[in-house]
C-alpha atoms as a PDB file:
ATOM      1  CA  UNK A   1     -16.360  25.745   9.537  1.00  0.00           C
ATOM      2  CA  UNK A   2     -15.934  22.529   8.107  1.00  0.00           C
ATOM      3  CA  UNK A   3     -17.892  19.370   9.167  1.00  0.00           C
ATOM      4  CA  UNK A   4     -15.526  16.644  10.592  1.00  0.00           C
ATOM      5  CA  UNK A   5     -16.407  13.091   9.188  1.00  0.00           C
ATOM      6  CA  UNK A   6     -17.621  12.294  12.165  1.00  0.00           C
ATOM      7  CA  UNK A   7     -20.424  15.208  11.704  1.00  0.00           C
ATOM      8  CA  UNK A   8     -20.282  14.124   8.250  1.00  0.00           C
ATOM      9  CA  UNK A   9     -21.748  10.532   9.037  1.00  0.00           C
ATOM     10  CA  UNK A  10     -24.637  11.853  11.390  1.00  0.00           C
ATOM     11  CA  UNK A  11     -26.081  14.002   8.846  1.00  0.00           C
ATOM     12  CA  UNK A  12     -25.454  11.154   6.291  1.00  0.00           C
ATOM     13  CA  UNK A  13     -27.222   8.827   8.951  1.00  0.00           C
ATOM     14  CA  UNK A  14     -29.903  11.190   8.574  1.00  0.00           C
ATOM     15  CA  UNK A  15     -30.659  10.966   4.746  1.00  0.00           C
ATOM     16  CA  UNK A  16     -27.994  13.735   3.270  1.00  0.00           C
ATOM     17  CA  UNK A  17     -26.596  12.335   0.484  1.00  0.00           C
ATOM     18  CA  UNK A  18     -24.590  15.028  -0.252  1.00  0.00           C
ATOM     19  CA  UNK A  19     -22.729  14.242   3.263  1.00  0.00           C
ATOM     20  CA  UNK A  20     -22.733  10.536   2.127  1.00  0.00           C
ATOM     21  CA  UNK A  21     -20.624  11.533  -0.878  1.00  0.00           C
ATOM     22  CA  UNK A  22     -18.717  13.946   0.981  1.00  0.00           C
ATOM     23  CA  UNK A  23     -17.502  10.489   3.230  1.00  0.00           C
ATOM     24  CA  UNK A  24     -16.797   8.802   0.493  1.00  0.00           C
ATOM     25  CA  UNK A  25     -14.711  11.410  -1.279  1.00  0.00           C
ATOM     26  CA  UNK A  26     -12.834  11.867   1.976  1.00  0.00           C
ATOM     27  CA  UNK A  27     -11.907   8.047   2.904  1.00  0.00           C
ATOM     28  CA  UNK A  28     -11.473   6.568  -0.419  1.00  0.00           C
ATOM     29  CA  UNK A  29      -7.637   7.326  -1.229  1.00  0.00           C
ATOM     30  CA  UNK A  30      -7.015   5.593   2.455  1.00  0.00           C
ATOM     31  CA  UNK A  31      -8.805   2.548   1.418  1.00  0.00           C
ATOM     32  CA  UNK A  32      -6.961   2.596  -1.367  1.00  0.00           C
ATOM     33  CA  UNK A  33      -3.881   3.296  -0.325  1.00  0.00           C
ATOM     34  CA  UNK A  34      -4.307   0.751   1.791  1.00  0.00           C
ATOM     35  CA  UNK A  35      -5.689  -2.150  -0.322  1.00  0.00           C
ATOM     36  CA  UNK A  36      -2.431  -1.331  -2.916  1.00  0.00           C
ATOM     37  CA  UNK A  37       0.239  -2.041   0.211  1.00  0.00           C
ATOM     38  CA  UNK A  38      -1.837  -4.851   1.029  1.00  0.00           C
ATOM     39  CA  UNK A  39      -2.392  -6.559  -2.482  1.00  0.00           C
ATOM     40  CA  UNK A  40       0.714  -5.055  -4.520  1.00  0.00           C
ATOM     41  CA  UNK A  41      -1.576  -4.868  -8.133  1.00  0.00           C
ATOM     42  CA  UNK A  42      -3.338  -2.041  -8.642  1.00  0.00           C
ATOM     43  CA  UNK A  43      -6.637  -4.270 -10.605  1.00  0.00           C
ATOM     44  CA  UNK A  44      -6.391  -5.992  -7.071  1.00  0.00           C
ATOM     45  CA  UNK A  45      -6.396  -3.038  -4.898  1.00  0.00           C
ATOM     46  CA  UNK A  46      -9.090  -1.077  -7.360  1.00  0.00           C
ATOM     47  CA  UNK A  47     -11.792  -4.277  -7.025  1.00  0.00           C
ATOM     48  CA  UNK A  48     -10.959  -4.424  -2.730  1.00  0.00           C
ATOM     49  CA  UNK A  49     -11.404  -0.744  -2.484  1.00  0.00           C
ATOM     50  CA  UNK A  50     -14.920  -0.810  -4.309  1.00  0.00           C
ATOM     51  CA  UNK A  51     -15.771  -3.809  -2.115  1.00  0.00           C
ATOM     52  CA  UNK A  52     -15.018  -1.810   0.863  1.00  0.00           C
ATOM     53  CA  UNK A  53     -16.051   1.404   0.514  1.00  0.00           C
ATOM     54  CA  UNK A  54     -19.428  -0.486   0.001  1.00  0.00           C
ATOM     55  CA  UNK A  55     -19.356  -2.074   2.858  1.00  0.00           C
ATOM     56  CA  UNK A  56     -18.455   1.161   4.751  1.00  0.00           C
ATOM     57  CA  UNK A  57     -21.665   2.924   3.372  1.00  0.00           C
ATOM     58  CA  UNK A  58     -24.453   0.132   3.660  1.00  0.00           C
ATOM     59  CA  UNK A  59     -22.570  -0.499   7.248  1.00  0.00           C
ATOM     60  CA  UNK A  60     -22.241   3.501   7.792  1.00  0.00           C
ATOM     61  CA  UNK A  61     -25.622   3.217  10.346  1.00  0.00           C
ATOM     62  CA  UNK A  62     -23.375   1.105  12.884  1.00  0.00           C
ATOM     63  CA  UNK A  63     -20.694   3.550  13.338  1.00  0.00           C
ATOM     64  CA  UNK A  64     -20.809   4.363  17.078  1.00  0.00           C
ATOM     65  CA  UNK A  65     -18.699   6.915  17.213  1.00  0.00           C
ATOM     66  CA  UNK A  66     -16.818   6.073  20.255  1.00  0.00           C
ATOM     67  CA  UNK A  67     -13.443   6.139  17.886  1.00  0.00           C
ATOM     68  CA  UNK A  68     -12.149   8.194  15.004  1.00  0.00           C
ATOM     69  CA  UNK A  69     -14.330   7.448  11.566  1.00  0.00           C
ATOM     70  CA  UNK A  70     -10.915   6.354   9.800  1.00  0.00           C
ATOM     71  CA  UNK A  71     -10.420   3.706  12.794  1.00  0.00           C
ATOM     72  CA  UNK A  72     -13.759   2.207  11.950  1.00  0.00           C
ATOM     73  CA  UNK A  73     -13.155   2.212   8.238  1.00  0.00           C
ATOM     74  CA  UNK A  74      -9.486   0.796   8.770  1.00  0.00           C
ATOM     75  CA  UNK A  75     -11.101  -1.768  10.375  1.00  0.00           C
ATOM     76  CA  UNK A  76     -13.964  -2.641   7.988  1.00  0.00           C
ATOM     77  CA  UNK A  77     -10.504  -2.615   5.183  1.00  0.00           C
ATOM     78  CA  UNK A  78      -8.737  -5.060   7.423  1.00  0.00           C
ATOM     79  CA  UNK A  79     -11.276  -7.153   8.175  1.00  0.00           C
ATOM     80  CA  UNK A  80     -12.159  -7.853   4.199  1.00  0.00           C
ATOM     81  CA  UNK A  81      -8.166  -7.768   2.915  1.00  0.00           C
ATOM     82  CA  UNK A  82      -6.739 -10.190   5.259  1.00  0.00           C
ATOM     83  CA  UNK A  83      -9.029 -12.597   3.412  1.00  0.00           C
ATOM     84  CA  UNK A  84      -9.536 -10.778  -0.043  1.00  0.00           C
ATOM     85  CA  UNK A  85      -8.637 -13.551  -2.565  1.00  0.00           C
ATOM     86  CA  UNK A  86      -6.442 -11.151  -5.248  1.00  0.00           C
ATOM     87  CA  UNK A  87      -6.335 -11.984  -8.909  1.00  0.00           C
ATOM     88  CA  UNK A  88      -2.721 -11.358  -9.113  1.00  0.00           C
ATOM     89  CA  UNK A  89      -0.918 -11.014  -5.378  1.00  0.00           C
ATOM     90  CA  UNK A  90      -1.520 -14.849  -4.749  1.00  0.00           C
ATOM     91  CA  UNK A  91       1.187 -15.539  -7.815  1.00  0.00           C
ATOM     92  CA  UNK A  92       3.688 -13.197  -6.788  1.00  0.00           C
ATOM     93  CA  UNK A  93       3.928 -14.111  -3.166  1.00  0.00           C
ATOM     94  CA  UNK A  94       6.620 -15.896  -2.055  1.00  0.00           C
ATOM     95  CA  UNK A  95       9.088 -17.180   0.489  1.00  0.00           C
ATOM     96  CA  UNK A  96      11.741 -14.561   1.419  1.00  0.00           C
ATOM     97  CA  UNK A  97      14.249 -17.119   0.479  1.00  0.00           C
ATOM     98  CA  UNK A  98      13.040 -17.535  -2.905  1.00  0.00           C
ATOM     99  CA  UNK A  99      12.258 -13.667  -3.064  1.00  0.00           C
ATOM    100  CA  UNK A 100      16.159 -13.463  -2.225  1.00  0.00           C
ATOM    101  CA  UNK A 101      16.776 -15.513  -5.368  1.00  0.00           C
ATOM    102  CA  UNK A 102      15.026 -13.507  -7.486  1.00  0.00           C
ATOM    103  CA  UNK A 103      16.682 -10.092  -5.860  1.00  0.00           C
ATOM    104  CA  UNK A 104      20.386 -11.882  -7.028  1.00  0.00           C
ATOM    105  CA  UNK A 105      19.635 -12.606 -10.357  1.00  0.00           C
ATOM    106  CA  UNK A 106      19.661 -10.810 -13.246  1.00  0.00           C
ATOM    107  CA  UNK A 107      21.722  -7.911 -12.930  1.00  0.00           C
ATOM    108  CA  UNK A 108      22.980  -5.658 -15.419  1.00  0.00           C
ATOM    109  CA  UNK A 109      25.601  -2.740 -15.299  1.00  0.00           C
ATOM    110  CA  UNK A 110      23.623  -1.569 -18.535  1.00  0.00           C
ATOM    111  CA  UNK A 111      19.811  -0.734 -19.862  1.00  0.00           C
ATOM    112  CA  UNK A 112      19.344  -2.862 -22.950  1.00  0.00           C
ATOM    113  CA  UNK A 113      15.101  -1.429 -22.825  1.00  0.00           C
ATOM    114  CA  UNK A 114      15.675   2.140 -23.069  1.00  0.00           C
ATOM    115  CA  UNK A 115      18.850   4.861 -23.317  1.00  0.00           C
ATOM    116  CA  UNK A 116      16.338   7.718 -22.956  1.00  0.00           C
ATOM    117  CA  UNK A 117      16.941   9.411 -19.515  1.00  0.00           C
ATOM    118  CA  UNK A 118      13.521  10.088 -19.197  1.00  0.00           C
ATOM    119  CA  UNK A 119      12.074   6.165 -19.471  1.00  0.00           C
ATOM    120  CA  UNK A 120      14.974   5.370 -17.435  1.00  0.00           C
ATOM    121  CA  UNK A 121      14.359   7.903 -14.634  1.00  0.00           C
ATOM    122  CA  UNK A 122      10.312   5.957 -14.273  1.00  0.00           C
ATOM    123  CA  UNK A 123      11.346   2.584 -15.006  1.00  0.00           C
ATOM    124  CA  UNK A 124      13.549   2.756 -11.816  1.00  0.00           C
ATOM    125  CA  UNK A 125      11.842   4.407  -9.945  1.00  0.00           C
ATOM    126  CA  UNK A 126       9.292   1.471 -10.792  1.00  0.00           C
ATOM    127  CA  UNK A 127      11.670  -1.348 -10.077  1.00  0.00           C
ATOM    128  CA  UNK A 128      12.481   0.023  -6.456  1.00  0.00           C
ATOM    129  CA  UNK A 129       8.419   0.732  -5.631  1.00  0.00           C
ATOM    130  CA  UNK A 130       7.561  -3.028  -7.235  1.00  0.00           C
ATOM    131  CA  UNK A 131      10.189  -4.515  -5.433  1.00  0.00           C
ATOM    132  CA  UNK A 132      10.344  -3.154  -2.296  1.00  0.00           C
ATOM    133  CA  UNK A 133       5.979  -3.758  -2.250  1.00  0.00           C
ATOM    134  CA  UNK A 134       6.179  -6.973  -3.573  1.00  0.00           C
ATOM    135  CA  UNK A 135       8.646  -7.819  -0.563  1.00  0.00           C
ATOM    136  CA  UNK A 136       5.856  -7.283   1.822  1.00  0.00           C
ATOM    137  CA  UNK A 137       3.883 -10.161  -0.019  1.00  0.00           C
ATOM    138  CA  UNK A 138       6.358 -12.444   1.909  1.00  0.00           C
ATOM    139  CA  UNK A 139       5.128 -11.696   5.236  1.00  0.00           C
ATOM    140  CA  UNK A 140       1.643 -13.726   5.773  1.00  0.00           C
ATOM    141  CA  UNK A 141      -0.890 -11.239   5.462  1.00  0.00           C
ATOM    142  CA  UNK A 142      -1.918 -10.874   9.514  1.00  0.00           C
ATOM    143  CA  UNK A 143       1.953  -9.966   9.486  1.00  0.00           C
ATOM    144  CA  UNK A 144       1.840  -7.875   6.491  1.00  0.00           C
ATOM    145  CA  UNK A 145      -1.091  -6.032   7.903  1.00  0.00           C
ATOM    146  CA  UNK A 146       0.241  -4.996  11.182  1.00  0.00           C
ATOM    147  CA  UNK A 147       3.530  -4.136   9.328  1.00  0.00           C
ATOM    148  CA  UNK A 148       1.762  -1.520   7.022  1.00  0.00           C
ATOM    149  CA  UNK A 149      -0.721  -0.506  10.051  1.00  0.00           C
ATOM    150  CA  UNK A 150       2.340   0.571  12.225  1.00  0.00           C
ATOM    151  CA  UNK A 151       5.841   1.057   9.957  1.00  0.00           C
ATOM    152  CA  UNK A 152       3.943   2.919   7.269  1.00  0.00           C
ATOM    153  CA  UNK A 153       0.414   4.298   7.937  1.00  0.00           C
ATOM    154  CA  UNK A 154       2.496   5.196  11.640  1.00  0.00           C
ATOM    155  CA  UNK A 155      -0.410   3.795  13.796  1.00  0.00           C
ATOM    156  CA  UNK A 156       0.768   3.001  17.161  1.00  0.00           C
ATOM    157  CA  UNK A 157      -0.099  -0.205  18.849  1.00  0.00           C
ATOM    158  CA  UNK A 158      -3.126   0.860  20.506  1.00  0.00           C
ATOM    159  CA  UNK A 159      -4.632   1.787  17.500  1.00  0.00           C
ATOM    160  CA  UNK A 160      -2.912  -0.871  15.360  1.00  0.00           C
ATOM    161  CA  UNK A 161      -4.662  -3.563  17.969  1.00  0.00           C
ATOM    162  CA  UNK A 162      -8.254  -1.764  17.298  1.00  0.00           C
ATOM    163  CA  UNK A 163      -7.943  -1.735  14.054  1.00  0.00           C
ATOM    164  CA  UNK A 164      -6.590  -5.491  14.043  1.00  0.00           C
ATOM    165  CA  UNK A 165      -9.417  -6.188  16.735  1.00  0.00           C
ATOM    166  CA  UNK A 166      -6.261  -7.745  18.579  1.00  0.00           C
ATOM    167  CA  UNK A 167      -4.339  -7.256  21.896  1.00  0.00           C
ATOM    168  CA  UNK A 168      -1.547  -4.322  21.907  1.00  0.00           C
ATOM    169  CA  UNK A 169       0.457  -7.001  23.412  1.00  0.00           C
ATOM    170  CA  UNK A 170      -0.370  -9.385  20.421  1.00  0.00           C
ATOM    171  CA  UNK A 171      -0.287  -6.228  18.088  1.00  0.00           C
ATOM    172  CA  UNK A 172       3.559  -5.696  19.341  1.00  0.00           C
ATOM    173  CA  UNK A 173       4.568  -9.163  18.883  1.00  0.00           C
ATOM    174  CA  UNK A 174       3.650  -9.561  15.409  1.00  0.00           C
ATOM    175  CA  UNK A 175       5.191  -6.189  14.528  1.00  0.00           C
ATOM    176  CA  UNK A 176       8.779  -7.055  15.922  1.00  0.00           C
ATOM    177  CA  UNK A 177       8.026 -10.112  14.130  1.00  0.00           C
ATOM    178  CA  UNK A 178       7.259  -8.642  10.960  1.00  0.00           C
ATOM    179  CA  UNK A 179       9.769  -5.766  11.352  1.00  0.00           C
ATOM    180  CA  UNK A 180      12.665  -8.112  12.113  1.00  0.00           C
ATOM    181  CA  UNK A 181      11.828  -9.934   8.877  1.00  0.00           C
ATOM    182  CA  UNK A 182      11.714  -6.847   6.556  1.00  0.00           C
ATOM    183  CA  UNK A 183      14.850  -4.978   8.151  1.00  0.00           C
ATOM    184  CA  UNK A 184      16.809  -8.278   7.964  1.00  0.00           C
ATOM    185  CA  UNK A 185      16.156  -8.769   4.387  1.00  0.00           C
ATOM    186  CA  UNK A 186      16.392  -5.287   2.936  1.00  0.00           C
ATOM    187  CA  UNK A 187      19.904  -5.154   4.918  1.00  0.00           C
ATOM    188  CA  UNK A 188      20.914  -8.423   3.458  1.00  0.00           C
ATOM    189  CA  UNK A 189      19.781  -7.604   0.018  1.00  0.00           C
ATOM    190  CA  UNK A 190      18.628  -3.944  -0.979  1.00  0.00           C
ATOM    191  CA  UNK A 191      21.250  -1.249  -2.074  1.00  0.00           C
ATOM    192  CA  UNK A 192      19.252   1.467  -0.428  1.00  0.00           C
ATOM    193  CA  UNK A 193      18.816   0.230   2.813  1.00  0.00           C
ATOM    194  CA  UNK A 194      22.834  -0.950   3.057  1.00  0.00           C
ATOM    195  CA  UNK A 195      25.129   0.631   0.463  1.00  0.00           C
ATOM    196  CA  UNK A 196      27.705  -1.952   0.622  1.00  0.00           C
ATOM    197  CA  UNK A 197      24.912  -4.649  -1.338  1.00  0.00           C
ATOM    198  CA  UNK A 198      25.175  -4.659  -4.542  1.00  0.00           C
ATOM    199  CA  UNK A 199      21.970  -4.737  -5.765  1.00  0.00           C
ATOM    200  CA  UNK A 200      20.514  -1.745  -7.288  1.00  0.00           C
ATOM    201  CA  UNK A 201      16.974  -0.489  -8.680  1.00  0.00           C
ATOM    202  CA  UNK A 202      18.346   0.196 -12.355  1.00  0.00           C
ATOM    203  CA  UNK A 203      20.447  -2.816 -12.786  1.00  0.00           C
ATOM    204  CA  UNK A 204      17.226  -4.592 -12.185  1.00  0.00           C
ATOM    205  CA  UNK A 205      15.382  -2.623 -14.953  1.00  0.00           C
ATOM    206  CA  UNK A 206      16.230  -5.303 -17.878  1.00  0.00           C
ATOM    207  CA  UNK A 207      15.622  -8.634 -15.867  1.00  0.00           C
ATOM    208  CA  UNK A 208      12.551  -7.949 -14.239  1.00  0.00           C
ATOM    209  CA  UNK A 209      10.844  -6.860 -17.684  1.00  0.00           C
ATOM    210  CA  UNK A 210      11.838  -9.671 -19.110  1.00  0.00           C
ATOM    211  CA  UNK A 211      10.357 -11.389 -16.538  1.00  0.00           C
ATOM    212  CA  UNK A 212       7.316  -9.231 -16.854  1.00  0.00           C
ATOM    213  CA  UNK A 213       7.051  -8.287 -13.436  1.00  0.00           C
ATOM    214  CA  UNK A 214       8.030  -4.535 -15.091  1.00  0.00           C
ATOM    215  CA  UNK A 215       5.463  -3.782 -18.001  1.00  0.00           C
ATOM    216  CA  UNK A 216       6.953  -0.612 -19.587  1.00  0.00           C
ATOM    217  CA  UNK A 217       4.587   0.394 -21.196  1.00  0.00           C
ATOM    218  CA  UNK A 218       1.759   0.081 -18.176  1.00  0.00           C
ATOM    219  CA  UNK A 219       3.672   1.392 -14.967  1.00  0.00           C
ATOM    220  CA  UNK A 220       1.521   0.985 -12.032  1.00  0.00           C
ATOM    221  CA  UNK A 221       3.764   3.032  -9.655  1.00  0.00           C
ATOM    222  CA  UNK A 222       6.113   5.489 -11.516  1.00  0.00           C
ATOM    223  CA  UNK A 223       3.740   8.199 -12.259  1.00  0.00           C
ATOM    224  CA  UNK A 224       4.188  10.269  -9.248  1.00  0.00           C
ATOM    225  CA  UNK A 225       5.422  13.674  -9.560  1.00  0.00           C
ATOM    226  CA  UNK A 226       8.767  12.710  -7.055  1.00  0.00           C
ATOM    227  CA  UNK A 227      10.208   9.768  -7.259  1.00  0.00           C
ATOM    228  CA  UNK A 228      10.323   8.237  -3.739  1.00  0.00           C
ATOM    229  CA  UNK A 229      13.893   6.836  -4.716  1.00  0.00           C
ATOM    230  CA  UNK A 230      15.255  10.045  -4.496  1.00  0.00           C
ATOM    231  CA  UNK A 231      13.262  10.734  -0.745  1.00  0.00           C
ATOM    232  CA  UNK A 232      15.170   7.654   1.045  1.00  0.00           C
ATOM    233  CA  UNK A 233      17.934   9.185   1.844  1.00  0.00           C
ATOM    234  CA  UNK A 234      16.828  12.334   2.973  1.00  0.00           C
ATOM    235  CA  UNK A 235      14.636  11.501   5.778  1.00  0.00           C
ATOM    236  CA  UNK A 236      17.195  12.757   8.579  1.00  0.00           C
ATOM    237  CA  UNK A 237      17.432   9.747  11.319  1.00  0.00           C
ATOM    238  CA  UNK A 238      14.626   7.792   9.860  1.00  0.00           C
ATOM    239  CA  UNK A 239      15.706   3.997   9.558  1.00  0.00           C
ATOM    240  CA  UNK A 240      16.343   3.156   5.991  1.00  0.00           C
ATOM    241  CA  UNK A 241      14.142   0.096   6.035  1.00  0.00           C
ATOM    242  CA  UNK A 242      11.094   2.436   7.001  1.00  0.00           C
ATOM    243  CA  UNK A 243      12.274   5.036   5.078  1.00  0.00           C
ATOM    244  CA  UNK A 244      11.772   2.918   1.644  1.00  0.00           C
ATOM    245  CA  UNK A 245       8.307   2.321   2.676  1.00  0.00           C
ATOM    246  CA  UNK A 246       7.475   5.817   3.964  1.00  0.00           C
ATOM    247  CA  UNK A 247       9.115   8.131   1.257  1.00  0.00           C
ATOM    248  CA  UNK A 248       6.190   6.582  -1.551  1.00  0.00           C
ATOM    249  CA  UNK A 249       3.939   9.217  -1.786  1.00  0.00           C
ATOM    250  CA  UNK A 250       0.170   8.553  -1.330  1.00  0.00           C
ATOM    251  CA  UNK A 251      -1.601   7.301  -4.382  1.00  0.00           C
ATOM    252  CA  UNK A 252      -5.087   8.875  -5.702  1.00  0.00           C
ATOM    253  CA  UNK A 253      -7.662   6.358  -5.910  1.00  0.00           C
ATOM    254  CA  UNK A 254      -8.297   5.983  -9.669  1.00  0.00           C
ATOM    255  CA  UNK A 255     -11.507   7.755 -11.036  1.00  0.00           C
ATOM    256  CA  UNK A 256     -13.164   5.237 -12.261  1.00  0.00           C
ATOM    257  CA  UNK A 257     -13.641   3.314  -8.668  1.00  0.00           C
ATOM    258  CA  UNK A 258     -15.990   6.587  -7.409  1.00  0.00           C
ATOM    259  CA  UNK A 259     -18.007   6.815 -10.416  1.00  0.00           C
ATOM    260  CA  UNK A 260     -18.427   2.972 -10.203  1.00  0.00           C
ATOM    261  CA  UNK A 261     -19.232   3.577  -6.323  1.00  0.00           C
ATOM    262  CA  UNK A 262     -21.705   6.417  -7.243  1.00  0.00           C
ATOM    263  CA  UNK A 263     -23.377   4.277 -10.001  1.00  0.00           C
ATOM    264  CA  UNK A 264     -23.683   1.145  -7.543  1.00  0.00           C
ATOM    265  CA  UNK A 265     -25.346   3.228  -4.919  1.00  0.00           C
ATOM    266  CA  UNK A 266     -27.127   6.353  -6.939  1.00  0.00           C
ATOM    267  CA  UNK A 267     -24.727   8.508  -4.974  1.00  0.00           C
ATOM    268  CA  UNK A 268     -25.492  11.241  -8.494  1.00  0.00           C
ATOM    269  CA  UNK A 269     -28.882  10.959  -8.377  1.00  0.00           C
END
């Protein structure tokens, strides 16, 4: 049978480091996924997630196991992103105002980049993922937490207000707060939450490489096997502004940030 994490942590408590890599290999995708919804750049989320994961190991002998693991380590996560000073996220946040700006300009009804069905296919699929993450960057980041906490990790607000070290009451405030921002916006503004705006992922394609929001030839979210573009609309009763958040698939943490972890803590030796 297969240890739990929980049984996991005791033996690594005890000296296994076998079970302490086994922890690591089991949480670090979460903490990453996390950090990337949090932070929007992948450099960003990559340096938070090392940071973490650290901090999870050398803090491992505190774990009192009176909640899940993956509570604890969402919490350890939270605690260091909501004041993780990002390279990159700090220049793309904005108001939603001007992020509405930005949304109306620069459409075209044609790809000047790229005519190859292939590029195209990723480069939207990039636009929608950038845009609809980079969106979240308007929300102040106790708001953008508790947004990604319950809309897309699905945590209810028990948990959420653990995790958040925060009343369920206080947990549920922020969220409608949070939620009504998002919904109103994407309803306003995106073409896959409300088919009658007339903004679309692939008329954006041109404008926000010029811009260099979109590098084409370094996409940080396109390289999933299904596009999540395509997943929106087929998420039966789900609302659409969840289901744009929801339908992108979980992202492996990249292989370098484990053999940095092992290196920083001899987990290989």
């Amino acid at each position: 049978m297969k240890d739990t994490l929980e049984i996991l942590v005791k033996k690594a408590n005890s000296g296994d480091r076998k079970a302490l890599e086994s922890v690591v290999l089991n949480i670090k995708d979460n903490v990453y996924n996390l950090s990337l919804k949090m932070l929007l750049y992948p450099e960003d989320a990559e340096d938070a997630t090392q940071e973490i994961l650290i901090k999870v190991i050398t803090h491992l002998s505190t774990f009192n196991h009176k909640s899940k693991l993956m509570t604890w380590v969402y919490r350890v996560a939270t605690n260091y992103l909501l004041t993780y000073k990002g390279k990159r996220n700090k220049e793309f946040a904005m108001p939603f105002d001007d992020y509405a700006d930005l949304i109306d300009t620069g459409h075209s009804d044609t790809v000047r980049y790229s005519t190859n069905e292939g590029e195209l296919f990723l480069l939207e699929e990039e636009v929608k993922v950038s845009c609809t993450q980079g969106l979240l960057l308007c929300l102040n980041v106790v708001d953008r937490m508790v947004y990604i906490l319950s809309e897309i990790l699905e945590f209810n607000s028990v948990e959420g207000a653990e995790i958040m070290s925060i009343t369920s009451e206080n947990f549920r405030k922020k969220l409608s707060r949070s939620r009504a921002k998002i919904r109103n916006f994407l309803n306003h503004k995106c073409g896959l939450a409300n088919p009658k705006n007339p903004c679309r992922c692939n008329k954006k394609i041109d404008f926000l490489i010029d811009q260099k929001i979109v590098n084409p030839k370094d996409l940080r979210f396109a390289g999933f096997s299904q596009r999540s573009i395509d997943l929106v609309g087929k998420l039966g009763e789900l609302e659409k502004s969840v289901a744009i958040y929801r339908s992108v698939p979980q992202a492996e943490a990249p292989v370098s940030l484990y053999k940095n972890i092992q290196k920083t803590l001899a987990l290989d030796s």
